[in-house]
Protein backbone atom coordinates (compact mmCIF):
# COMPACT_ATOMS: atom_id res chain seq x y z
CA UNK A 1 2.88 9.79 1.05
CA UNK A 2 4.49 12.88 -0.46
CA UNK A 3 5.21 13.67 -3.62
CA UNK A 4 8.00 16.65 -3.29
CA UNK A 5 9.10 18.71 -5.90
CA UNK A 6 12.69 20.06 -5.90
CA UNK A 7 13.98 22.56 -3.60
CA UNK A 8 13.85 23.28 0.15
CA UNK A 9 11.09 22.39 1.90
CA UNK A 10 9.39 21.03 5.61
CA UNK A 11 7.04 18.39 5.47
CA UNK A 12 4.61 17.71 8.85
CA UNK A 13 3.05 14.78 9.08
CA UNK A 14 -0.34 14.10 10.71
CA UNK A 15 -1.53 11.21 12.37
CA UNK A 16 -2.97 8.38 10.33
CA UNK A 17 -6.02 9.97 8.36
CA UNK A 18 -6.74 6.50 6.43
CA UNK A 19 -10.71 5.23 6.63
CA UNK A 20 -11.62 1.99 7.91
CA UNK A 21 -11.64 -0.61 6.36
CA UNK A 22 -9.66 0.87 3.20
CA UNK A 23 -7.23 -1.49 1.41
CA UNK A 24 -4.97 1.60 1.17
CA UNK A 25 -1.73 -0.56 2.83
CA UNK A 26 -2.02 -3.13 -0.38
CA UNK A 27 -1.23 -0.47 -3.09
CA UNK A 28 1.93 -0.57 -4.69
CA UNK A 29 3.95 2.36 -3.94
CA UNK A 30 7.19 4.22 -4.96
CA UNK A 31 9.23 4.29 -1.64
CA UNK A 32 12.43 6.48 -3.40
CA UNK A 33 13.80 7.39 -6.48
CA UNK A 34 16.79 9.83 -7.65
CA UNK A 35 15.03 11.08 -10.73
CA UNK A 36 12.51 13.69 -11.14
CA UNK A 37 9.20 12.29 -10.57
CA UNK A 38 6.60 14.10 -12.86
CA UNK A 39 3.54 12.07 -12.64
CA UNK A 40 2.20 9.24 -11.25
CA UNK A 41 -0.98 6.78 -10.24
CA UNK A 42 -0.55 3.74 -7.87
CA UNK A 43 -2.98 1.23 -7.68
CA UNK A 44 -2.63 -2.39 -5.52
CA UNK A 45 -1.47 -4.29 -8.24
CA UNK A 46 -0.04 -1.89 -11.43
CA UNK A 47 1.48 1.32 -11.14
CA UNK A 48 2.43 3.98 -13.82
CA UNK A 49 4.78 6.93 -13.52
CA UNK A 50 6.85 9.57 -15.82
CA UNK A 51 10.33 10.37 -14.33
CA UNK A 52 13.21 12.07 -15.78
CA UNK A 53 16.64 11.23 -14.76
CA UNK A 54 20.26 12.60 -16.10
CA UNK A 55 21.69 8.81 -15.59
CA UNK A 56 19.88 5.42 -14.70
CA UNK A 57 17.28 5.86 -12.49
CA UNK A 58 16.92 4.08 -9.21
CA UNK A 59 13.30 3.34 -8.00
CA UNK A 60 12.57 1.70 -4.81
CA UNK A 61 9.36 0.01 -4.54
CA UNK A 62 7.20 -1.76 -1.82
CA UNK A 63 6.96 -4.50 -3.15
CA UNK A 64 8.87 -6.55 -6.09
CA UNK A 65 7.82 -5.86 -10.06
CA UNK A 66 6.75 -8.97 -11.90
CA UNK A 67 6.22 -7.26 -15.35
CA UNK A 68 7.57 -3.68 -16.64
CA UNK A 69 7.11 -1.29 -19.90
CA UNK A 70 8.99 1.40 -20.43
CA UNK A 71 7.66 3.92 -23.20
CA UNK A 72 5.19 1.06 -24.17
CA UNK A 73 7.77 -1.71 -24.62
CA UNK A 74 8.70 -4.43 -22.22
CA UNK A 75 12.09 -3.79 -20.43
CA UNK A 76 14.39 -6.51 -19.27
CA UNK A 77 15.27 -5.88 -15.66
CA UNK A 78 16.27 -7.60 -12.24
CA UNK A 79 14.67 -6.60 -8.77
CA UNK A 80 17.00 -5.67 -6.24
CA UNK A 81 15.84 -6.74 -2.97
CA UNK A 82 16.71 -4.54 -0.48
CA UNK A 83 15.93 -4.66 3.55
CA UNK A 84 12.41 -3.44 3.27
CA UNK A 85 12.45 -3.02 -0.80
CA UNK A 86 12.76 -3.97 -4.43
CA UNK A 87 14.37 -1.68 -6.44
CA UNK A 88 14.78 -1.61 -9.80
CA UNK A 89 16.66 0.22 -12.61
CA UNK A 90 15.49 2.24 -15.37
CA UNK A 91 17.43 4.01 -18.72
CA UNK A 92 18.00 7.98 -18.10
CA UNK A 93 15.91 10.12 -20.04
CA UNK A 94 12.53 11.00 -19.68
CA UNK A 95 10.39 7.63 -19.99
CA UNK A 96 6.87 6.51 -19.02
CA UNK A 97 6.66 2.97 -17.20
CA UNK A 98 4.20 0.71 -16.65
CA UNK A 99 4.97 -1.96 -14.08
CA UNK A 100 2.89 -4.98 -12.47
CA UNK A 101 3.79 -5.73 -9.03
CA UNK A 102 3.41 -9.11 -6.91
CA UNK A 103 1.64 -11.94 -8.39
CA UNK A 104 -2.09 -13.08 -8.52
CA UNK A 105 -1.14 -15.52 -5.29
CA UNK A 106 0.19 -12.84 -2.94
CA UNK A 107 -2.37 -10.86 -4.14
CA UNK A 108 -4.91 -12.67 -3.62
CA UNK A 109 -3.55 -13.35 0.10
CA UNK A 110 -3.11 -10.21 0.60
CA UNK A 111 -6.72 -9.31 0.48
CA UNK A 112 -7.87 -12.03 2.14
CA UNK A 113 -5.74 -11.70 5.10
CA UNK A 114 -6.95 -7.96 5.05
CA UNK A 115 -10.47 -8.92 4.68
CA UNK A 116 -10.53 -11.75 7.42
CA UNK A 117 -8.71 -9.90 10.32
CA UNK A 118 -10.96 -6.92 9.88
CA UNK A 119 -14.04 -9.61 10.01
CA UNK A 120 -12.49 -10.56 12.81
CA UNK A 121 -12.07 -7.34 14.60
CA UNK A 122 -15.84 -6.86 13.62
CA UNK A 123 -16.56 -10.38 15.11
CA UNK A 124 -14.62 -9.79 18.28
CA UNK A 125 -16.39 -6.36 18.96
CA UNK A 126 -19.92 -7.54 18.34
CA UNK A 127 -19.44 -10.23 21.03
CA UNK A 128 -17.72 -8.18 23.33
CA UNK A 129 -21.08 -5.78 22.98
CA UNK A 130 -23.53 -8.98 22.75
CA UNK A 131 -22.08 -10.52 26.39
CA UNK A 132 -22.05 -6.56 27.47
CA UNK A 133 -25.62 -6.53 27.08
CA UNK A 134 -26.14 -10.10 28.38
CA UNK A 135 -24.55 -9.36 31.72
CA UNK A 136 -26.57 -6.04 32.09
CA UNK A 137 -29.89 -7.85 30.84
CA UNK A 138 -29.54 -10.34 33.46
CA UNK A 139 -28.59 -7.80 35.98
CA UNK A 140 -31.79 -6.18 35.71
CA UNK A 141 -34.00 -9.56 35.74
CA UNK A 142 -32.02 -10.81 38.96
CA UNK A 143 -32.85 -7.41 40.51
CA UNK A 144 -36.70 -7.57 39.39
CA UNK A 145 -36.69 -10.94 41.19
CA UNK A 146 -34.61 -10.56 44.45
């Protein structure tokens, strides 16, 4: 994730630099917007962000808003839901938003989906290793004995 300002310029992207284990892939994200992003801080289930924008903004999310201020007061809106998006418009000008995304049920199956597979990755690798060491460990005492 980028966050480009104006003007000409090459991007290269790198492989996949995330830790493991990080709950990175939950966080809300901005996907697109035709404004002028100035600032902004994502987290998995609120976001804010300052944009400014000649006419309505467009901003394309990851996932669909559930609650959303704009300059400290709530803002009627609709989520458009697009192919692999939600987007949502917002008044030109230069505004702050706050937005929620997702409710406490997805969220909270989010995580544990993320937290069980990974258990079971962990689970699946520690008995691959555990049998590993059986079958060598009886190697060695069917040798010892032959």
């Amino acid at each position: 994730m980028f966050l480009i300002p104006a003007g000409a310029h090459t991007v290269e992207a790198g492989g996949d630099q995330s830790p493991a284990f990080s709950t990175h892939e939950l966080d809300s994200r901005i996907l697109s917007i035709n404004g002028n992003l100035l600032s902004v801080v994502q987290g998995i289930r609120t976001m804010s962000f300052t944009y400014e924008s000649a006419t309505r903004a467009l901003v394309a999310l990851n996932r669909e808003a559930t609650a959303l201020d704009v300059d400290g007061e709530a803002y009627p809106f609709t989520a458009l839901r697009g192919n692999d998006c939600f987007t949502i418009m917002l008044p030109p000008g230069k505004h702050t938003v706050r937005l929620v995304v997702g409710d406490v049920v997805s969220y909270g199956v989010s995580l544990t989906s993320f937290w069980s597979s990974n258990a079971i990755a962990v689970f699946g690798s520690v008995a691959v290793l555990m049998l590993l060491a059986m079958y060598v460990a009886l190697k060695i005492v069917k040798r010892r004995y032959a």
